[in-house]
C-alpha atoms as a PDB file:
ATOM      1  CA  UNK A   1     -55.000 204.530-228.763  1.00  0.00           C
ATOM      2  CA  UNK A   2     -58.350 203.533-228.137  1.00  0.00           C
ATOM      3  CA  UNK A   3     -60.764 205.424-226.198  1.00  0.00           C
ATOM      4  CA  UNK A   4     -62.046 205.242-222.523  1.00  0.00           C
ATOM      5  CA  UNK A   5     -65.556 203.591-221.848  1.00  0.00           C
ATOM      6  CA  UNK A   6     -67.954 206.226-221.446  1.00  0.00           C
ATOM      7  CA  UNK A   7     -70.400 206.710-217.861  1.00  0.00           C
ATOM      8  CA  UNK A   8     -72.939 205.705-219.544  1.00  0.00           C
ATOM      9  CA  UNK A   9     -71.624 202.673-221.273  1.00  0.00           C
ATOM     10  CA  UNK A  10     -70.416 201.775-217.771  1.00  0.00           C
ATOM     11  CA  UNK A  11     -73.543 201.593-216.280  1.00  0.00           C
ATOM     12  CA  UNK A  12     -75.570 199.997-218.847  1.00  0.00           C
ATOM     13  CA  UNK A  13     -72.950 197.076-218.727  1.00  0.00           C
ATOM     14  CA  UNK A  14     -73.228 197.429-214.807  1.00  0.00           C
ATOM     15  CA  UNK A  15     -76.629 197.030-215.577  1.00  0.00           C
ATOM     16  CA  UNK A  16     -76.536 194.148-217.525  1.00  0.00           C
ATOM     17  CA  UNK A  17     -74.772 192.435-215.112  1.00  0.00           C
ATOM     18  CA  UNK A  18     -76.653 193.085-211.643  1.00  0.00           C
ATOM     19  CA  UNK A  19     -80.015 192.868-213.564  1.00  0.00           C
ATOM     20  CA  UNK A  20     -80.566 196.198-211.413  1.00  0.00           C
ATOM     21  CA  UNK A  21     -81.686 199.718-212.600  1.00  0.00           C
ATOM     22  CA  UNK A  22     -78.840 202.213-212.518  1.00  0.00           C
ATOM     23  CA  UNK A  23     -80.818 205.056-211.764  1.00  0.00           C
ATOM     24  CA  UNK A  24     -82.666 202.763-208.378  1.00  0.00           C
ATOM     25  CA  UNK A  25     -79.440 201.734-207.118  1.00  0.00           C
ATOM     26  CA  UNK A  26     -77.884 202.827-203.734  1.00  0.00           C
ATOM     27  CA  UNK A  27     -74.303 201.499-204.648  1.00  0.00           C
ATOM     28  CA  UNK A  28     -73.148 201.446-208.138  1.00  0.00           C
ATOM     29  CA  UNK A  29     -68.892 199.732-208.863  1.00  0.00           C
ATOM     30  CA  UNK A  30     -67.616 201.185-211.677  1.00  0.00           C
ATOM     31  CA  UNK A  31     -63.974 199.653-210.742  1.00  0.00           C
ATOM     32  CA  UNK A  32     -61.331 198.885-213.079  1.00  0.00           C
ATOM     33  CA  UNK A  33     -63.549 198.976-216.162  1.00  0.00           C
ATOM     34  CA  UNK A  34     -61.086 198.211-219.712  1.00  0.00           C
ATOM     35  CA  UNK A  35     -61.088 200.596-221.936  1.00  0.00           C
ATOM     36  CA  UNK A  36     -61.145 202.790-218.250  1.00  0.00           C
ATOM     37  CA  UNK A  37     -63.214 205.698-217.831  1.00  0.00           C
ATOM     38  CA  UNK A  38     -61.749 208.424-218.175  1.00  0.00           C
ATOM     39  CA  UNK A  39     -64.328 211.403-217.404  1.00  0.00           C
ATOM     40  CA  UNK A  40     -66.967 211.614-215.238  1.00  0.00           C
ATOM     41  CA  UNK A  41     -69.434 212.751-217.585  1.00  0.00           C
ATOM     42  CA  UNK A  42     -73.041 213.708-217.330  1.00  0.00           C
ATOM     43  CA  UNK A  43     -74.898 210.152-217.459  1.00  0.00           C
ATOM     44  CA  UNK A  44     -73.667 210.394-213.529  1.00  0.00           C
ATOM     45  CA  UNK A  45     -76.967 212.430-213.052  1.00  0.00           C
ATOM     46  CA  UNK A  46     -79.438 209.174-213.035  1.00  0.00           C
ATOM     47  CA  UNK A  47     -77.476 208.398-209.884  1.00  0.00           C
ATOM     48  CA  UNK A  48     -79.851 210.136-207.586  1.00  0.00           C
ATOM     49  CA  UNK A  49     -80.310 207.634-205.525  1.00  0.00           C
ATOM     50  CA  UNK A  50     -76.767 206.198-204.886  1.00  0.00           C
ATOM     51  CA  UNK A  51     -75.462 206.612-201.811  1.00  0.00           C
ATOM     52  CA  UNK A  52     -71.924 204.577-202.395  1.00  0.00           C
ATOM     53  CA  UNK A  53     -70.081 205.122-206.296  1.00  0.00           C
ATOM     54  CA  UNK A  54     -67.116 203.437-206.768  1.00  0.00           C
ATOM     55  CA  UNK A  55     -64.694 204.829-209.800  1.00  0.00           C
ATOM     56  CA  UNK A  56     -61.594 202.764-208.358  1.00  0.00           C
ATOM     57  CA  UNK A  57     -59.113 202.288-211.283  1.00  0.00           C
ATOM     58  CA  UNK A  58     -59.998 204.132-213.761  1.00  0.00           C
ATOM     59  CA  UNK A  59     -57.908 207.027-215.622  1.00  0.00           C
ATOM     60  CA  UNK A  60     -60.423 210.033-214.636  1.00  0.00           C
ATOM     61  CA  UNK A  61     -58.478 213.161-214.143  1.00  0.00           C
ATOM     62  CA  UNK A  62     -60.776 215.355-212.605  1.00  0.00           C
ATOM     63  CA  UNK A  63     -63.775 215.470-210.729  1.00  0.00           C
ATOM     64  CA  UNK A  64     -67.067 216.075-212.512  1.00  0.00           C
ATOM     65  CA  UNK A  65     -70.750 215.728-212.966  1.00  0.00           C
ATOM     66  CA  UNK A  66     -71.774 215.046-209.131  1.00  0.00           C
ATOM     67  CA  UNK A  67     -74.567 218.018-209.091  1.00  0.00           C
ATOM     68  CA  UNK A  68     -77.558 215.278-209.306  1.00  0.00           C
ATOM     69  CA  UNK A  69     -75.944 212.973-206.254  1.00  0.00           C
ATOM     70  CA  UNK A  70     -77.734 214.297-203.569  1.00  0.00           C
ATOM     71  CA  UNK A  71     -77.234 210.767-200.929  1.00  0.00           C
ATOM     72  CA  UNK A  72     -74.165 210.369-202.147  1.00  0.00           C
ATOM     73  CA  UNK A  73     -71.975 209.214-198.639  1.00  0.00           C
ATOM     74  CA  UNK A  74     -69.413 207.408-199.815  1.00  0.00           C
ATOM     75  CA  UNK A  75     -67.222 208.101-203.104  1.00  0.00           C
ATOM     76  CA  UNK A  76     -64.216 205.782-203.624  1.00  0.00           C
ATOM     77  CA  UNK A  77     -61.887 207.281-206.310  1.00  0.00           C
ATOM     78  CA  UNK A  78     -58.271 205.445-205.590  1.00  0.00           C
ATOM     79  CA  UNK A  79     -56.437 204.643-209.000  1.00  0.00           C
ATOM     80  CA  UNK A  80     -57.007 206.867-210.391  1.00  0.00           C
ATOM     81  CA  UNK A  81     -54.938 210.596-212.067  1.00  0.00           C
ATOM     82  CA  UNK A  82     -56.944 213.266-210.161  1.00  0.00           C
ATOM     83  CA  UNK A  83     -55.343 215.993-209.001  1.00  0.00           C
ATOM     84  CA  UNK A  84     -57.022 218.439-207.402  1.00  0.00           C
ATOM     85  CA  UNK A  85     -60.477 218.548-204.839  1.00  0.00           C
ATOM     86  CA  UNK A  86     -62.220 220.721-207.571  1.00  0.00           C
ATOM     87  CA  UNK A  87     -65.490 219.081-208.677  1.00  0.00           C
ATOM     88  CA  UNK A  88     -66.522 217.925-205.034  1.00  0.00           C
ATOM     89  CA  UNK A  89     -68.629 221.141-204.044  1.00  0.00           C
ATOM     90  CA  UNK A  90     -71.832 219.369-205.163  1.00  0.00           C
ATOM     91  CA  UNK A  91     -71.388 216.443-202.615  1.00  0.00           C
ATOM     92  CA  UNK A  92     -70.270 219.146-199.520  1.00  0.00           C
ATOM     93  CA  UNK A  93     -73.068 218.492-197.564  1.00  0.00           C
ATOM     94  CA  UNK A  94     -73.429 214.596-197.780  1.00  0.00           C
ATOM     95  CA  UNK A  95     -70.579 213.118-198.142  1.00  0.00           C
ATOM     96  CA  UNK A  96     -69.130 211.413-195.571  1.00  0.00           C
ATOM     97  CA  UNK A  97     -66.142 209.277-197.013  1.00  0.00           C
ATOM     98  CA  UNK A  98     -63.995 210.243-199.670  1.00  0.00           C
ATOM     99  CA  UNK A  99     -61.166 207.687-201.085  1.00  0.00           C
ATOM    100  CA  UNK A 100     -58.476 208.622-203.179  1.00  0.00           C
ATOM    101  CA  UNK A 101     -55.500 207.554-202.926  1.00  0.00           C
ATOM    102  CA  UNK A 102     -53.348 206.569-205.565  1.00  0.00           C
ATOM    103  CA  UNK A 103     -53.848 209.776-207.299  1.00  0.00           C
ATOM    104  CA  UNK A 104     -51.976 212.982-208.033  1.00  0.00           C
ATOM    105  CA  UNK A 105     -53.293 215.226-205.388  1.00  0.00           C
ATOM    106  CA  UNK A 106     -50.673 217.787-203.731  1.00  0.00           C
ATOM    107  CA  UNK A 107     -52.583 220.485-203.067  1.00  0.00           C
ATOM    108  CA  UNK A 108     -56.090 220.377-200.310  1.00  0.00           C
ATOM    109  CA  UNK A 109     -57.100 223.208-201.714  1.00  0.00           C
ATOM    110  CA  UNK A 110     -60.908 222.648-201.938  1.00  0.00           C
ATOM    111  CA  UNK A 111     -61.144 219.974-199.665  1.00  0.00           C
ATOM    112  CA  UNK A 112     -62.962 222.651-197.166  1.00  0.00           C
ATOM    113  CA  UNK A 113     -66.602 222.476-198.867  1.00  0.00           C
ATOM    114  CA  UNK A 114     -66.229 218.841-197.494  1.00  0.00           C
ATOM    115  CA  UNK A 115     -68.818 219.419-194.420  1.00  0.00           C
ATOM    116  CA  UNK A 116     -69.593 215.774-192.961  1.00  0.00           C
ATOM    117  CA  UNK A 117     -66.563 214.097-194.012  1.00  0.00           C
ATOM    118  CA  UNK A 118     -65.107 212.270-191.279  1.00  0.00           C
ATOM    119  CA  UNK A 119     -63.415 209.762-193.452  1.00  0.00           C
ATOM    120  CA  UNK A 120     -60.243 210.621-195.992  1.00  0.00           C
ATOM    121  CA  UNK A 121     -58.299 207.720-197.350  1.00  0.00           C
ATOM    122  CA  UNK A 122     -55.636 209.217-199.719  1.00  0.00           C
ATOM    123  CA  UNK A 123     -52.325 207.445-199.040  1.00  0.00           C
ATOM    124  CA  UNK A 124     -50.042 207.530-201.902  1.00  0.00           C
ATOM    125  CA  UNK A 125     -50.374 211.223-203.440  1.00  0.00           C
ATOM    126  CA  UNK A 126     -47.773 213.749-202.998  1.00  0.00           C
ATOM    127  CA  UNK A 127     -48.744 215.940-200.244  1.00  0.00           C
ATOM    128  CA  UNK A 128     -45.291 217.671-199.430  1.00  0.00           C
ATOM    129  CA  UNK A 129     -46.170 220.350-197.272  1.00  0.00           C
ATOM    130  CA  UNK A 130     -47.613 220.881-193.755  1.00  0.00           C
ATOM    131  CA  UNK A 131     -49.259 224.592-195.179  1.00  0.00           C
ATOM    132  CA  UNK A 132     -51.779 221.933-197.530  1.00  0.00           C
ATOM    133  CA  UNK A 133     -51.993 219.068-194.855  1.00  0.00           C
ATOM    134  CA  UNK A 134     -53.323 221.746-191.990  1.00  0.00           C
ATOM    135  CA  UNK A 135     -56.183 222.732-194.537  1.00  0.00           C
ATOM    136  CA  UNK A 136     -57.583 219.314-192.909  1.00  0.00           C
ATOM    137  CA  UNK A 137     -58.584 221.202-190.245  1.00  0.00           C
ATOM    138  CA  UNK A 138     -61.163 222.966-192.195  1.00  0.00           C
ATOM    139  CA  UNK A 139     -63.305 219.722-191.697  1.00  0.00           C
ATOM    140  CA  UNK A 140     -64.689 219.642-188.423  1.00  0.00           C
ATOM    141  CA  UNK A 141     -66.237 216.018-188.612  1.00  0.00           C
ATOM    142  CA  UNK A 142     -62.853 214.616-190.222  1.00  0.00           C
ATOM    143  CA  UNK A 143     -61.846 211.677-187.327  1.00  0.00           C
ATOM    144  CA  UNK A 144     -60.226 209.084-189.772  1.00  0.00           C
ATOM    145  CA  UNK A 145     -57.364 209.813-191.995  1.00  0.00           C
ATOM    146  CA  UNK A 146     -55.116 207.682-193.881  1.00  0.00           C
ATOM    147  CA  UNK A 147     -52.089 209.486-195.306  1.00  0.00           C
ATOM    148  CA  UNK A 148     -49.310 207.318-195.650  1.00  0.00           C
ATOM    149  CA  UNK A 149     -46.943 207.657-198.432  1.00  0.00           C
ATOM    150  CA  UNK A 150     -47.413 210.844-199.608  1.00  0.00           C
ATOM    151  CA  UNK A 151     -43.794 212.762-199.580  1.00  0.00           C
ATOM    152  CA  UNK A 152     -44.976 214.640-196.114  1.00  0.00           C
ATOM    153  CA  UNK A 153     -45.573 211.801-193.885  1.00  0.00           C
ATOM    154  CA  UNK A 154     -42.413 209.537-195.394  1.00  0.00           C
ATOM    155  CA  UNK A 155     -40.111 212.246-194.769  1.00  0.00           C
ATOM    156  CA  UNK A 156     -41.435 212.333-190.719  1.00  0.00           C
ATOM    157  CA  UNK A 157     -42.304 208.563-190.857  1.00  0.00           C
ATOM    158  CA  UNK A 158     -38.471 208.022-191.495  1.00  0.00           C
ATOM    159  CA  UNK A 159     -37.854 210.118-188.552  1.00  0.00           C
ATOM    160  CA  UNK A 160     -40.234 208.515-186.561  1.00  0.00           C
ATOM    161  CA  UNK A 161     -42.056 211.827-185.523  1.00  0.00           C
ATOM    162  CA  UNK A 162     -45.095 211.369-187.878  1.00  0.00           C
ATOM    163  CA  UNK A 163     -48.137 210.874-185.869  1.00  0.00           C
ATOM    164  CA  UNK A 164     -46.749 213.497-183.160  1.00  0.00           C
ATOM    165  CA  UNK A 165     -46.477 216.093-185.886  1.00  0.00           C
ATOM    166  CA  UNK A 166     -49.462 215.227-187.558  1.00  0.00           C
ATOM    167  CA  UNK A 167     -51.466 214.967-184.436  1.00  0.00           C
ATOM    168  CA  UNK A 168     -50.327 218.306-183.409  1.00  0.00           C
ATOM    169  CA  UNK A 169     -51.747 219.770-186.623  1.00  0.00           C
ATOM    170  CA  UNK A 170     -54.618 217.796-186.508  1.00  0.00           C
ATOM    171  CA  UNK A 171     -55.728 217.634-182.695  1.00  0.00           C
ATOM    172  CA  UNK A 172     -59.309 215.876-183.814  1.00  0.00           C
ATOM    173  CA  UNK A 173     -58.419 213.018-185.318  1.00  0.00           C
ATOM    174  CA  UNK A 174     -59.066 209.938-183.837  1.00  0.00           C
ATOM    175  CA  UNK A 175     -57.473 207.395-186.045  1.00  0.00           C
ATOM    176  CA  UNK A 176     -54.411 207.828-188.475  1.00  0.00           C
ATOM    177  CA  UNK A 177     -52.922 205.700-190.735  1.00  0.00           C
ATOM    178  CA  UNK A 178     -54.752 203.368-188.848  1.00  0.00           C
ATOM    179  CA  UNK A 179     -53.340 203.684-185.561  1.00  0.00           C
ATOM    180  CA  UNK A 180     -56.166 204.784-183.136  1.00  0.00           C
ATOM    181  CA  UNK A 181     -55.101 208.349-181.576  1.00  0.00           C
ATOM    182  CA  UNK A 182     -55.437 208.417-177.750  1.00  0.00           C
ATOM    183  CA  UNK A 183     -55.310 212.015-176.506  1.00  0.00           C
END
């Protein structure tokens, strides 16, 4: 088995290809990279200035490494085989969108240190329970949520109740799934 590209091999390749300075960028695609990535290791800390990382497709399991990200707004992390929130603390107080789905995430536990996000894309885990989809309320800013396909909303979706549960639970949100919520 051969093994995953490093962070740092990522970027210099990145580098190689925009012509533009990892460490002065504002949004750095790290998507889909062969062998994948599969940590997020410490070369993330040049990343100061990046305010948009992109990890799509990739086969990190856990988040890492985010301590020197201090614009960091928008992290995309769908394809990925994360499976909890862990790692995110860092970021609490400037990130604003967080995408993830396609991962293994069934627990929110974590997802409270979160402060500004108002945007969570993570269709396609398995969230099964309404005790770990209610933790959403710990983010006060959180207006747009995509959930679909994760165990929880097919079972309701089938049903045809899911936005009035969900809504119920989560009486802030102004979009879901991407059906605007009028209240």
């Amino acid at each position: 088995m051969s093994k995953g590209t490093s962070i740092k091999d990522a970027l210099k390749q990145w580098e190689e290809k925009t012509g533009q300075k990892a460490s002065e960028a504002t949004e750095i695609k790290l998507i889909g990279i062969f062998p994948s990535i599969e940590k997020m290791d410490s070369a993330l800390n040049q990343l100061a200035l990046c305010e948009k990382l992109s990890l799509s497709t990739n086969a990190i399991d856990k988040i890492t490494n985010l301590n020197a990200l201090k614009n960091l707004r928008i992290l995309s992390l769908g394809r990925n085989n994360i499976k909890t929130f862990a790692g995110l603390e860092a970021v609490g107080d400037t990130l604003e969108q967080l995408w993830i789905s396609y991962n293994n995430i069934e627990r929110m536990k974590g997802v409270n240190v979160l402060r500004k996000l108002s945007v969570l894309y993570m269709s396609n885990n398995v969230v099964k329970d309404w005790t770990e989809f209610v933790r959403l309320n710990d983010l006060p800013n959180l207006v747009d949520l995509v959930f679909v396909g994760n165990p929880l909303e097919e079972r309701y979706a089938e049903a045809g109740t899911w936005i009035a549960e969900a809504v119920k639970r989560l009486p802030n949100i102004k979009r879901l799934d991407g059906t605007p919520i009028v209240h």
